[in-house]
N, C-alpha and C. Protein backbone atom coordinates (compact mmCIF):
# COMPACT_ATOMS: atom_id res chain seq x y z
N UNK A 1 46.69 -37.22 10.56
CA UNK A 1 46.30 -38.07 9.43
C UNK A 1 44.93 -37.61 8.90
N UNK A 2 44.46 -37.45 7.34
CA UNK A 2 43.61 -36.86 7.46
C UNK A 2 42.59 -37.81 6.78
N UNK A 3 41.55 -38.19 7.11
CA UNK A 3 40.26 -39.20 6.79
C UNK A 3 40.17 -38.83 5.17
N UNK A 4 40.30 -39.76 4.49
CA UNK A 4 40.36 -39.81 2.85
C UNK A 4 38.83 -39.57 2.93
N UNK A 5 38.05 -40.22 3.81
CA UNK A 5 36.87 -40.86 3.58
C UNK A 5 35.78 -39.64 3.83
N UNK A 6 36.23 -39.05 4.58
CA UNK A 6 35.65 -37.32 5.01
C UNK A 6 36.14 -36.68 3.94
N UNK A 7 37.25 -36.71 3.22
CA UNK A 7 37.90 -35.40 2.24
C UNK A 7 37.27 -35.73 1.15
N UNK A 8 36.80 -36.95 0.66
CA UNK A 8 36.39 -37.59 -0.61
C UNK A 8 34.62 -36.97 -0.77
N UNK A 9 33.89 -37.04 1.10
CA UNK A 9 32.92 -36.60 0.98
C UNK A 9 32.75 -35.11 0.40
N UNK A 10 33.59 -34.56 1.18
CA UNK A 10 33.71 -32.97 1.54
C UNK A 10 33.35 -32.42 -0.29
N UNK A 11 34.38 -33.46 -0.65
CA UNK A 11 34.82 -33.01 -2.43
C UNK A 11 33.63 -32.96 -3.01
N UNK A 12 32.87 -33.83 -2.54
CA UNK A 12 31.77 -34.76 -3.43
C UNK A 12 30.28 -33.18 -3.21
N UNK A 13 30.49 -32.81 -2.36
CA UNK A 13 29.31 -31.83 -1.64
C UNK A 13 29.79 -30.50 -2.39
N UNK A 14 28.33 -30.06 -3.22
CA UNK A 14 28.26 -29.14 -4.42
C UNK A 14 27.62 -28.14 -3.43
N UNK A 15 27.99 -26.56 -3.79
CA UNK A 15 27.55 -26.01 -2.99
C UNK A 15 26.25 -24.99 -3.96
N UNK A 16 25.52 -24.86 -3.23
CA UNK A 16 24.01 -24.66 -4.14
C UNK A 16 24.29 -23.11 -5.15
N UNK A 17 23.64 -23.33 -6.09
CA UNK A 17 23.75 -22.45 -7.59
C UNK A 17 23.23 -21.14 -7.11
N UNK A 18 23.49 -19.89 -6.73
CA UNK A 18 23.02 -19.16 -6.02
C UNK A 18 22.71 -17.86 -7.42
N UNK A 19 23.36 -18.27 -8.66
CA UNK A 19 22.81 -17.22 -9.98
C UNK A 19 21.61 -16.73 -9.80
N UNK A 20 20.65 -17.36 -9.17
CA UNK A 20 19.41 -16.88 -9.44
C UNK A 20 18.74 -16.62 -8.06
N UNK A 21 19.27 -16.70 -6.88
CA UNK A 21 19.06 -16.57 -5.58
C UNK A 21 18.49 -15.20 -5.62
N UNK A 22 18.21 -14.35 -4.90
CA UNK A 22 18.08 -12.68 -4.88
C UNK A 22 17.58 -12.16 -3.47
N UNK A 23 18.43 -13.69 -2.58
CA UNK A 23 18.23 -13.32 -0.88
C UNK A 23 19.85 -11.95 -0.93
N UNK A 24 19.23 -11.67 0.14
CA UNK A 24 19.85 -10.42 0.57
C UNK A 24 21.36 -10.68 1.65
N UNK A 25 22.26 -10.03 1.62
CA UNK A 25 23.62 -10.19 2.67
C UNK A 25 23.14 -10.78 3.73
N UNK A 26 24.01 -11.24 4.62
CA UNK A 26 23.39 -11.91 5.65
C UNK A 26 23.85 -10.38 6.59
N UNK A 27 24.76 -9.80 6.26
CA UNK A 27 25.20 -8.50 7.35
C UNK A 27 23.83 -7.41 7.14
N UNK A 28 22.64 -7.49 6.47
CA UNK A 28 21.63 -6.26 6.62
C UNK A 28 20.39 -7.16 7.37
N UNK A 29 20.77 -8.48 7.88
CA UNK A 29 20.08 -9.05 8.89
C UNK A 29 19.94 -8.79 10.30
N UNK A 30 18.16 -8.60 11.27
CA UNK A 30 18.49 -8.45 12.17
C UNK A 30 19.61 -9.49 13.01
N UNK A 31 19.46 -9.44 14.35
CA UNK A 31 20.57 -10.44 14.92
C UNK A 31 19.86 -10.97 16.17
N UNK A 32 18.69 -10.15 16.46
CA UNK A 32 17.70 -10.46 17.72
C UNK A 32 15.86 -10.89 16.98
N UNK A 33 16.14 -11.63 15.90
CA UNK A 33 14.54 -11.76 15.83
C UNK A 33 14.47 -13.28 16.39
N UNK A 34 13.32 -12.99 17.06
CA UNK A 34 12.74 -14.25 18.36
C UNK A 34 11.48 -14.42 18.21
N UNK A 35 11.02 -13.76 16.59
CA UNK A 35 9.30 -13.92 16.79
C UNK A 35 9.55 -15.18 15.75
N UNK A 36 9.89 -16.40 15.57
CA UNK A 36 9.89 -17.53 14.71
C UNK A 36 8.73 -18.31 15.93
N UNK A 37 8.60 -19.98 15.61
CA UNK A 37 8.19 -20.50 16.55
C UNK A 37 9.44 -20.94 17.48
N UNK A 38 8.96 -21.58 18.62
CA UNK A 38 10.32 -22.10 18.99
C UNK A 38 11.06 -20.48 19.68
N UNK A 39 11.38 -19.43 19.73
CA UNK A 39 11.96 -18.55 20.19
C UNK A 39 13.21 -18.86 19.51
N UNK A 40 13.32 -19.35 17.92
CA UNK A 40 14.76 -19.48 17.08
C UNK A 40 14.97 -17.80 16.82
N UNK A 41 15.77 -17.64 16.15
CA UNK A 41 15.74 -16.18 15.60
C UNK A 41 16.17 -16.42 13.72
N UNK A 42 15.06 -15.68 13.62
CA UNK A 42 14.44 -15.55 12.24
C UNK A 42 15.79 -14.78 11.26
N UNK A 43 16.54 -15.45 10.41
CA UNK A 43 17.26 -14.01 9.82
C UNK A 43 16.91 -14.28 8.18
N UNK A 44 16.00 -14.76 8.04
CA UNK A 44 15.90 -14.25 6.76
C UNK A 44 15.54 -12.69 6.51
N UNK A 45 15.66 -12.92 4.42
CA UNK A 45 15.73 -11.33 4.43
C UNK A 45 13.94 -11.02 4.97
N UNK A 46 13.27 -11.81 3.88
CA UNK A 46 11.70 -11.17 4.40
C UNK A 46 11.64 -11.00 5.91
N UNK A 47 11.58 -11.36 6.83
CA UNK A 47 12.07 -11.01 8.08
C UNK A 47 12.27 -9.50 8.82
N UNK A 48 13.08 -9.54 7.82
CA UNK A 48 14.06 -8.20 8.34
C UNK A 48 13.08 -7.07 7.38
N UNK A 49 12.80 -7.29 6.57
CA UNK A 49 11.64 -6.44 5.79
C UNK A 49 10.60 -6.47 6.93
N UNK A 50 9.85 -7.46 6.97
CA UNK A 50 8.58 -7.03 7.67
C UNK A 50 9.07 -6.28 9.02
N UNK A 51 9.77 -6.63 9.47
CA UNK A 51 10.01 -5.84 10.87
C UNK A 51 10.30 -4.21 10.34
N UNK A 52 11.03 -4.04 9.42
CA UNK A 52 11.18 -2.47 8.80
C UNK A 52 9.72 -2.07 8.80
N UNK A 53 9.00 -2.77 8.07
CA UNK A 53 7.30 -2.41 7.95
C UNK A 53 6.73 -2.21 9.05
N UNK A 54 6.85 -3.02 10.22
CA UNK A 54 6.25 -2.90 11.28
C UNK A 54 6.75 -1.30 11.94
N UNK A 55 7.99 -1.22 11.39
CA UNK A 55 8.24 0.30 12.25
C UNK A 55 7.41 1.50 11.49
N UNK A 56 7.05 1.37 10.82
CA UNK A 56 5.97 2.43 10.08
C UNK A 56 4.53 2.65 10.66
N UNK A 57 4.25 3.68 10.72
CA UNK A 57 2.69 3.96 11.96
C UNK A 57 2.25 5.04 10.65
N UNK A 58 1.18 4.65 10.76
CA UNK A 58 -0.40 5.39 10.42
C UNK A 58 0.03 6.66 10.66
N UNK A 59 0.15 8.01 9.79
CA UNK A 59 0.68 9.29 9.93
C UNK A 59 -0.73 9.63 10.60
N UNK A 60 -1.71 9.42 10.18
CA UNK A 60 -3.32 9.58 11.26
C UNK A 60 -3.45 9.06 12.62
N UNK A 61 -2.74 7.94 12.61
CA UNK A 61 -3.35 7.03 13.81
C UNK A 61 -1.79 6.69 14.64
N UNK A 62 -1.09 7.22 14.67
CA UNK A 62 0.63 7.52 15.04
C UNK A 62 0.47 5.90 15.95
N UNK A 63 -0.04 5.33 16.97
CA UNK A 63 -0.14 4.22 17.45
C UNK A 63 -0.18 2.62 16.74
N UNK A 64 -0.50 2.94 15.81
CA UNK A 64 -0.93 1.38 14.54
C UNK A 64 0.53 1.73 14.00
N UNK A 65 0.87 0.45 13.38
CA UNK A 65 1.91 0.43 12.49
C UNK A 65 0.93 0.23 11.09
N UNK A 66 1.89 -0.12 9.85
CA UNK A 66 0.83 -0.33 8.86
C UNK A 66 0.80 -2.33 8.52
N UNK A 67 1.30 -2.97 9.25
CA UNK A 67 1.18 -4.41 9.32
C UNK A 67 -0.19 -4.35 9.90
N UNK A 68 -0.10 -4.17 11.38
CA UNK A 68 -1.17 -3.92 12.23
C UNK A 68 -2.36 -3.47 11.69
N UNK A 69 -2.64 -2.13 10.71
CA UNK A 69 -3.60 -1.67 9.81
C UNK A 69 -4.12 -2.96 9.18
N UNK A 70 -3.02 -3.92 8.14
CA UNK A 70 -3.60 -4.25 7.47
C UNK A 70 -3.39 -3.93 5.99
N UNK A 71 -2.20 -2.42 6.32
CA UNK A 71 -2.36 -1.82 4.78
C UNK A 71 -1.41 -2.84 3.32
N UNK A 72 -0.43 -3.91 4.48
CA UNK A 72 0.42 -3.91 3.80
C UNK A 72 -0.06 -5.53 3.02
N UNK A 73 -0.12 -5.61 1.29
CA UNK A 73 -0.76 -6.78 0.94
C UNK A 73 0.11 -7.98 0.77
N UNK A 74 1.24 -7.50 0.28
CA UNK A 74 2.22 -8.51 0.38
C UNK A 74 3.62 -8.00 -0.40
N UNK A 75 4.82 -8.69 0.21
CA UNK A 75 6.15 -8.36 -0.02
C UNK A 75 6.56 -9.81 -0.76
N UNK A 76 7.32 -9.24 -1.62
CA UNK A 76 8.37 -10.32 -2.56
C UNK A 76 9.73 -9.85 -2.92
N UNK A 77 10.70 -10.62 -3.33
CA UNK A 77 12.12 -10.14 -3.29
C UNK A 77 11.94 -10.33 -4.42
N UNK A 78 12.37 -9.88 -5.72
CA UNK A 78 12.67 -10.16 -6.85
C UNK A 78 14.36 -9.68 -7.01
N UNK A 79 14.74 -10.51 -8.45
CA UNK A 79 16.07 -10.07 -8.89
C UNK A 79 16.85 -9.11 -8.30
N UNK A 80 15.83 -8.01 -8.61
CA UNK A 80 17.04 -6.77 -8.35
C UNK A 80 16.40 -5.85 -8.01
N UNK A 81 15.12 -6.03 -6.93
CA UNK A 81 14.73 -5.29 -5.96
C UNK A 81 13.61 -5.57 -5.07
N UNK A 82 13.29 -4.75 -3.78
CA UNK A 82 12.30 -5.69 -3.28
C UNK A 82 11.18 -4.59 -3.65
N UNK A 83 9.71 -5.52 -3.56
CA UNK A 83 8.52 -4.90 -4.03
C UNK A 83 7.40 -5.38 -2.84
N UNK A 84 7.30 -4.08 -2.49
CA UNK A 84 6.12 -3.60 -1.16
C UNK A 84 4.87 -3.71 -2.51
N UNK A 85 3.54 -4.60 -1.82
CA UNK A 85 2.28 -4.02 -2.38
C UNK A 85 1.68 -3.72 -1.11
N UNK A 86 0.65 -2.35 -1.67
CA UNK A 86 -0.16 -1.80 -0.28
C UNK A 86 -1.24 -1.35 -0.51
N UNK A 87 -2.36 -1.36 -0.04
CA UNK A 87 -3.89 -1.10 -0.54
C UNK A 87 -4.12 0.13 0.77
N UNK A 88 -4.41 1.29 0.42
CA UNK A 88 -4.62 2.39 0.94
C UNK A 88 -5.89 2.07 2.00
N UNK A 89 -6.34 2.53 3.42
CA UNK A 89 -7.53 2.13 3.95
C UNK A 89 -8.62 3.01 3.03
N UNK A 90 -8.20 3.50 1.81
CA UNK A 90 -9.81 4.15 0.84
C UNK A 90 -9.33 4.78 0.31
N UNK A 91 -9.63 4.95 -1.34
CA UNK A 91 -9.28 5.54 -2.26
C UNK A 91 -9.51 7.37 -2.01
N UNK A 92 -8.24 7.88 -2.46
CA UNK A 92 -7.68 9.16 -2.04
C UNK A 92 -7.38 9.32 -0.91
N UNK A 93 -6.77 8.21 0.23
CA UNK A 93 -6.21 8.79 1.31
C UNK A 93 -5.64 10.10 1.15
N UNK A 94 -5.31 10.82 1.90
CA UNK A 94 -4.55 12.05 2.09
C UNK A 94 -3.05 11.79 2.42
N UNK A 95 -2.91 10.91 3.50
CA UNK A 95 -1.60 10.15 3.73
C UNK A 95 -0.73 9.01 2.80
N UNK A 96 -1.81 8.84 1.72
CA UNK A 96 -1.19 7.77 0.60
C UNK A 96 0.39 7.71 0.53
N UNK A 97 1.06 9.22 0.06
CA UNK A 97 2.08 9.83 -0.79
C UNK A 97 3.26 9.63 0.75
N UNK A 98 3.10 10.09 1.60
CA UNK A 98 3.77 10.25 2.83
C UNK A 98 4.19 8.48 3.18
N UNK A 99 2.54 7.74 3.31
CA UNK A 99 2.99 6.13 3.73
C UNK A 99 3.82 5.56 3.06
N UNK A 100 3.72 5.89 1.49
CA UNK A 100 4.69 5.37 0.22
C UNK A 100 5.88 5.50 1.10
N UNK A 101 6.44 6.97 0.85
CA UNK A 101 7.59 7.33 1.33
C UNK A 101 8.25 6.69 2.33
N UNK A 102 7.38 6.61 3.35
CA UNK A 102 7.96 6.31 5.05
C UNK A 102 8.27 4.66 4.78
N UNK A 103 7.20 3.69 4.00
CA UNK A 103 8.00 2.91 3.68
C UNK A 103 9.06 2.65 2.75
N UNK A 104 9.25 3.48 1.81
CA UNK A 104 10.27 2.96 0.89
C UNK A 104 11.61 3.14 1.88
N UNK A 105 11.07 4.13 2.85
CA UNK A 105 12.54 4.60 4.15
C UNK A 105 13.20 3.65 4.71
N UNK A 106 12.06 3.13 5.61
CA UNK A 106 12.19 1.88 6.34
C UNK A 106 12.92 0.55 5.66
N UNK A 107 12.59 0.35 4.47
CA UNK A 107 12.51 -1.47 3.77
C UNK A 107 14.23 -0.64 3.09
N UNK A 108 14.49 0.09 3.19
CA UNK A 108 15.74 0.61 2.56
C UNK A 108 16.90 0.68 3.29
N UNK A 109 16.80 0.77 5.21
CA UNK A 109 17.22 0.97 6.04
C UNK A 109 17.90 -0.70 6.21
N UNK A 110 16.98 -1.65 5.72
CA UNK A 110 17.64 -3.05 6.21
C UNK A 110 17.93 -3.93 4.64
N UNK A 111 18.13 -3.29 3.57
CA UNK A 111 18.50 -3.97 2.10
C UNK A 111 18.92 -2.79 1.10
N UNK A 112 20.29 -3.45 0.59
CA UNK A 112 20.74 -2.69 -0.44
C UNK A 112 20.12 -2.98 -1.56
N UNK A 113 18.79 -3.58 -2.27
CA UNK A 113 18.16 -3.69 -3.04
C UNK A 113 17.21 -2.48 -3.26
N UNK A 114 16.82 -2.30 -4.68
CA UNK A 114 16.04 -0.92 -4.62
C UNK A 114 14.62 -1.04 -4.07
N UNK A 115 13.89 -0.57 -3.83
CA UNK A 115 12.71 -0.35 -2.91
C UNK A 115 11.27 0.15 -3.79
N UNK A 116 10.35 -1.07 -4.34
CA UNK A 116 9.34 -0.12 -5.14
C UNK A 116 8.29 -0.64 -4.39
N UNK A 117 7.23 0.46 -3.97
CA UNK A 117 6.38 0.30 -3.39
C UNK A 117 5.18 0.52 -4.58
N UNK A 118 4.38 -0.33 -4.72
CA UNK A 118 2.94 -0.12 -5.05
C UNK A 118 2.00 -0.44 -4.43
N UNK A 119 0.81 0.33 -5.33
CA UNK A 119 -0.20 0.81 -4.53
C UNK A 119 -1.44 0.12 -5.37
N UNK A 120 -2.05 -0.92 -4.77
CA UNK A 120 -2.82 -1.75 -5.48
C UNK A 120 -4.20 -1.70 -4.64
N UNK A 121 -5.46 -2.12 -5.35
CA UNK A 121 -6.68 -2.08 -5.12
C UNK A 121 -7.67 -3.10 -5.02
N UNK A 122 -6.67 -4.23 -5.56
CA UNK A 122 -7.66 -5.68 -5.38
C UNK A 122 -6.70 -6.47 -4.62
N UNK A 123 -7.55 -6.99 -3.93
CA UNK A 123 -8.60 -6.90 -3.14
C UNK A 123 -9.09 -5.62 -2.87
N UNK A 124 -9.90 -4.95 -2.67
CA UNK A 124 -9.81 -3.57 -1.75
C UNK A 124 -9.65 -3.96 -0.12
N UNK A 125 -9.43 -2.86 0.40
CA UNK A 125 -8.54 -2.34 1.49
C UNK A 125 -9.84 -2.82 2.35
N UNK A 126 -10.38 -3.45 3.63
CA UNK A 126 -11.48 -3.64 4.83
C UNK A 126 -10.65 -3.94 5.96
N UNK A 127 -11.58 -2.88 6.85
CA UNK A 127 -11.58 -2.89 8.83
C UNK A 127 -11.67 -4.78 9.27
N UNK A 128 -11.64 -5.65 8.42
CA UNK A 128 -11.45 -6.76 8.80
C UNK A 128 -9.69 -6.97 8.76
N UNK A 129 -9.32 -6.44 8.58
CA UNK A 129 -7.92 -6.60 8.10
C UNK A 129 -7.06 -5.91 9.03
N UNK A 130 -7.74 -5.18 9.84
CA UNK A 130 -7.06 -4.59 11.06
C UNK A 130 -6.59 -5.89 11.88
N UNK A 131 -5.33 -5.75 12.46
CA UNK A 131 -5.13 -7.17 13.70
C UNK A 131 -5.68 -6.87 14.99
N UNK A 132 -5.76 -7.99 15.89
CA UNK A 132 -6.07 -7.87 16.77
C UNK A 132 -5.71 -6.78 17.59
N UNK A 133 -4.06 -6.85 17.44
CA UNK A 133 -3.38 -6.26 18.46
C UNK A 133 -3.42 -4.53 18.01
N UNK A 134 -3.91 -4.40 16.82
CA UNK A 134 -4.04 -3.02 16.01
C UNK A 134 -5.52 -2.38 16.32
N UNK A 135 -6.55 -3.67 17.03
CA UNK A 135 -7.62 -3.09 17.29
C UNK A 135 -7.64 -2.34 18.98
N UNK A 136 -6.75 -2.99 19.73
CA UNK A 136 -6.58 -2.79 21.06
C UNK A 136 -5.81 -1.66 21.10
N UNK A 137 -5.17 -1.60 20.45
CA UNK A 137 -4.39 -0.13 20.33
C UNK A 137 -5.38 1.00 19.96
N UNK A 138 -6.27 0.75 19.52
CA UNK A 138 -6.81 1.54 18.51
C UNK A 138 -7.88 2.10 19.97
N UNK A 139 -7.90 1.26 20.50
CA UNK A 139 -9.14 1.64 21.82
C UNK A 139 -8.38 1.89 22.79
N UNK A 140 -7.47 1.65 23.09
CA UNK A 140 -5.80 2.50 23.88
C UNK A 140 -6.44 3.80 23.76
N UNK A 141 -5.59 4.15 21.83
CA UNK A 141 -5.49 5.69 21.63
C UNK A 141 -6.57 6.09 21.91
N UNK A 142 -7.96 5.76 22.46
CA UNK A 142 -9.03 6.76 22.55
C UNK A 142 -10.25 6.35 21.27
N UNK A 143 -9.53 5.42 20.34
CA UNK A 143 -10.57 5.71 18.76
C UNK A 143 -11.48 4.28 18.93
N UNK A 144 -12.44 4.18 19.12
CA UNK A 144 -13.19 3.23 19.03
C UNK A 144 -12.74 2.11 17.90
N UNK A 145 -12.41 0.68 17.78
CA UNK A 145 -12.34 0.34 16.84
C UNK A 145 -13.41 -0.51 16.05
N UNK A 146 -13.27 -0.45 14.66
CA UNK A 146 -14.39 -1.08 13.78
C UNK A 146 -15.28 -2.22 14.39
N UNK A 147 -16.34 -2.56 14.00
CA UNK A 147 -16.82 -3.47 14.84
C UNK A 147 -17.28 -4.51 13.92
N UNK A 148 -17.83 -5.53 13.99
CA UNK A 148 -17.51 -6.86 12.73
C UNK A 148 -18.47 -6.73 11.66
N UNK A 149 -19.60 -5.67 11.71
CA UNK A 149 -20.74 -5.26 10.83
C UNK A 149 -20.31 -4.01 10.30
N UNK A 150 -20.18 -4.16 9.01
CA UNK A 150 -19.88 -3.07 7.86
C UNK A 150 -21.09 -1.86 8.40
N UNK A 151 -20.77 -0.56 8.08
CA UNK A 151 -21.24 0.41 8.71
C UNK A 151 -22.70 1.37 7.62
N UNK A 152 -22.16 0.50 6.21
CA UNK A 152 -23.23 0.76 5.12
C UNK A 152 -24.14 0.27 5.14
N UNK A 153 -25.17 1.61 5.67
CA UNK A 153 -26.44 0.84 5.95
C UNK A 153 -26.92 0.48 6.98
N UNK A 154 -25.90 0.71 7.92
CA UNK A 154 -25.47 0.47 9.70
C UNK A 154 -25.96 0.98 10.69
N UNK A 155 -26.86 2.18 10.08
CA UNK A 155 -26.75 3.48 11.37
C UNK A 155 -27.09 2.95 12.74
N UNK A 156 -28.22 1.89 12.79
CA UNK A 156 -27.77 1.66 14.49
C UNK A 156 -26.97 1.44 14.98
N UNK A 157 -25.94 0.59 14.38
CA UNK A 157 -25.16 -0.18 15.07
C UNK A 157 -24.35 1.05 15.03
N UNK A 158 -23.59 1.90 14.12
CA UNK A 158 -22.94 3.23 14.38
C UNK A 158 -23.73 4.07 15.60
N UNK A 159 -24.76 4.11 16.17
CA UNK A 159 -25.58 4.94 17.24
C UNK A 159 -25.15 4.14 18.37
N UNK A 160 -25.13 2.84 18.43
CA UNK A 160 -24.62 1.74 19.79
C UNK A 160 -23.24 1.69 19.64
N UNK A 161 -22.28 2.58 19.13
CA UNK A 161 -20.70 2.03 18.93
C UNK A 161 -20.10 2.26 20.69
N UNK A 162 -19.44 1.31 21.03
CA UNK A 162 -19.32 1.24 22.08
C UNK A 162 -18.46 2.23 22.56
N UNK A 163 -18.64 2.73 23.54
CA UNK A 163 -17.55 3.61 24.14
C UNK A 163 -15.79 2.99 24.82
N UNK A 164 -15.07 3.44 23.53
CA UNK A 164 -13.31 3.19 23.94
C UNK A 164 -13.36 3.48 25.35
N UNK A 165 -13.40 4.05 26.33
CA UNK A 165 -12.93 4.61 27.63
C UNK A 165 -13.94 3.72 28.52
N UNK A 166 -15.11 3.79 28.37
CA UNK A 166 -15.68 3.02 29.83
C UNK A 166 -16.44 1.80 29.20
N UNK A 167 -16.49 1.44 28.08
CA UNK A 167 -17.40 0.42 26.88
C UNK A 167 -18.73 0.52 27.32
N UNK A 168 -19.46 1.32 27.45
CA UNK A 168 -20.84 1.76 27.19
C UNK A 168 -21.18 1.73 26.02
N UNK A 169 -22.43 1.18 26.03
CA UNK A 169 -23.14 1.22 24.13
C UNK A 169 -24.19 2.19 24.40
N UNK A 170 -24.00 3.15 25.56
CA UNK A 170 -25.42 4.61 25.90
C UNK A 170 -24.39 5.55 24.97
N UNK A 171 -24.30 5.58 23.70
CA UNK A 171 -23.81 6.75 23.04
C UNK A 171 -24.46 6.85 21.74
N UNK A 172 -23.87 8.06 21.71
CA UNK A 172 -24.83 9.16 20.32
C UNK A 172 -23.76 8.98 19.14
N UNK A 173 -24.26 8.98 17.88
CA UNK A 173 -23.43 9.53 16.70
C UNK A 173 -23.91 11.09 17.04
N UNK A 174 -22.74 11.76 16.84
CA UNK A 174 -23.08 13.10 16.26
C UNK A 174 -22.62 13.85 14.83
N UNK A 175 -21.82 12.90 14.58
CA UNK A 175 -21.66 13.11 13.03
C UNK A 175 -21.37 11.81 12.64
N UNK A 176 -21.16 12.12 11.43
CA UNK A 176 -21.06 10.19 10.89
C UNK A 176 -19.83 10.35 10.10
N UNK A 177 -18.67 11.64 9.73
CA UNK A 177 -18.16 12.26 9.18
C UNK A 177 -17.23 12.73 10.40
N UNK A 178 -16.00 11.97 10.43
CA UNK A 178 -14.97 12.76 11.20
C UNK A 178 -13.86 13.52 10.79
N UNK A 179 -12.71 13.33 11.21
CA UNK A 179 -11.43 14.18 10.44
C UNK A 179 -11.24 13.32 9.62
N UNK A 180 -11.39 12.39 9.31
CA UNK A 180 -11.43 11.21 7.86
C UNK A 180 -12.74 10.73 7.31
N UNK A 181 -12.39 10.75 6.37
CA UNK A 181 -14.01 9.34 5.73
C UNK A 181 -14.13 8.34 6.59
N UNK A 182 -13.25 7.61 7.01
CA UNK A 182 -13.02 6.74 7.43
C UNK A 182 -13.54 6.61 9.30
N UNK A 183 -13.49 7.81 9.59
CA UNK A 183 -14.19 7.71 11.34
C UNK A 183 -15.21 8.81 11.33
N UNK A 184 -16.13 8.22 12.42
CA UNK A 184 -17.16 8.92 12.93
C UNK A 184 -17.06 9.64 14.48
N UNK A 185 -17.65 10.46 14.69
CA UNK A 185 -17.60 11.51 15.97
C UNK A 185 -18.90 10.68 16.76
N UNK A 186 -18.42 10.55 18.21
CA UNK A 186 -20.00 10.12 19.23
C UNK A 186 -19.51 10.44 20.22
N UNK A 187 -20.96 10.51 20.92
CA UNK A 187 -20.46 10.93 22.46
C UNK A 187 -21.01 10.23 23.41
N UNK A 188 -20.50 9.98 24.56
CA UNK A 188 -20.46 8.68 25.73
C UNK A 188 -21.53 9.66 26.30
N UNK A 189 -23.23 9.15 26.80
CA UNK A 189 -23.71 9.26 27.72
C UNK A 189 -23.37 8.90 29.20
N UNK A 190 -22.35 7.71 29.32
CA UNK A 190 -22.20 7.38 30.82
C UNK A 190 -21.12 8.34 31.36
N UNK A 191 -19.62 7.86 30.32
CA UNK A 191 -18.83 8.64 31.35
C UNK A 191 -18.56 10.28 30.62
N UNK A 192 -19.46 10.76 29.68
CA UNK A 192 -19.07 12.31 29.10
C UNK A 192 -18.27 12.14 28.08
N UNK A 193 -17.72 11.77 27.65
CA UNK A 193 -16.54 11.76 26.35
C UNK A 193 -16.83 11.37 25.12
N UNK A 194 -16.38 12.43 24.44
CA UNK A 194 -16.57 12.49 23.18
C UNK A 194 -15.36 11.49 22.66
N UNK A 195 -15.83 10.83 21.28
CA UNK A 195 -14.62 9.91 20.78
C UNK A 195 -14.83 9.53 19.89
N UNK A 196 -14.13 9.32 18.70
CA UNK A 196 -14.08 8.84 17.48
C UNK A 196 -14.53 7.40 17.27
N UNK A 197 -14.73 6.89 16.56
CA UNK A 197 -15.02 5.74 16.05
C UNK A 197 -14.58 5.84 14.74
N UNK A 198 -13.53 4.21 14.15
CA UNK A 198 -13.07 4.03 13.06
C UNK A 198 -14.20 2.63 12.49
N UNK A 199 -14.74 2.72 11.56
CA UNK A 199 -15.95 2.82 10.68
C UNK A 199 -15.54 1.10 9.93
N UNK A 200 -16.65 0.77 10.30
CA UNK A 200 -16.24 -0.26 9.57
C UNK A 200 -16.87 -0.50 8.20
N UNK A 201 -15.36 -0.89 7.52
CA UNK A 201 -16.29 -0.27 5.61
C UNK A 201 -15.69 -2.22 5.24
């Protein structure tokens, strides 16, 4: 026998106008995201984007992703494609053209929507914007990371940059100019090692 009173509801329940929706299949969703609160699993599309993003690493710094950097300013789904904005860590990176790429790879890998990445400047790009977990890595790989005083104008505090390997502040700048604008060369009086420092601008 079948409940009039349930079928009458059922009838009555409009199912939402989705013309203007521009969420993504539910099949280019992960199926294991557990970073929500709660340990729910996350399947929206932004979701599944940022985790594509997160698989992208610093072609310089192969350990950072570019979430972790900081590079990435913000993602939106529009109509009929999704749009990466990204602020370079300093005007003329060398890696600019390559990061474009590697993300348009990634955010393409989890949506059949087209993929435009831009490359924006305001805000500009700051070592405050590194994450936590992007700074610990960063002293992992060996590279000293930024420290909470901008470096313009800095030179002591660039002469005391602490040593990544044993955290001694007995070290030297020896250049202020590394394989990037962006890091400086010093060397550890306690335990001997030479090591980069990433600059805080």
């Amino acid at each position: 026998m079948v409940d009039k009173t349930l079928k009458s509801r059922n009838a009555e329940t409009q199912k939402p106008d989705r013309r203007g929706d521009c969420r993504l299949p539910d099949s280019i969703l992960p199926f294991d995201d557990r970073s929500a609160v709660g340990g729910t699993i996350d399947n929206s599309p932004t979701s599944a984007i940022w985790q594509a993003l997160g698989s992208v690493t610093d072609p310089e710094i192969p350990v950072v992703n570019v979430v972790e950097m900081g590079i990435i300013a913000g993602v939106r789904i529009e109509v009929d494609c999704v749009v990466i904005d990204m602020t370079p860590t300093f005007v003329g990176c060398p890696a600019l053209d390559v990061i474009r790429e590697n993300i348009r790879t990634a955010v393409s890998a989890v949506t059949p929507a087209q993929v435009r990445v831009n490359v924006v400047f305001d805000p500009p790009w700051t070592s405050e914007r590194i994450s936590e977990t992007g700074r610990q890595k960063l002293k992992a790989f060996g590279l000293a990371p930024p420290s909470g005083q901008r470096s313009i104008g800095a030179m002591p505090t660039l002469e005391r940059t602490p040593c990544p390997y044993c955290d001694s502040i007995d070290t030297d700048l020896d250049s202020i100019f590394g394989p990037t604008l962006c890091r400086s060369i010093h060397y550890c009086r306690s335990c001997l090692q030479s090591f980069e420092h990433f600059k805080a601008v």
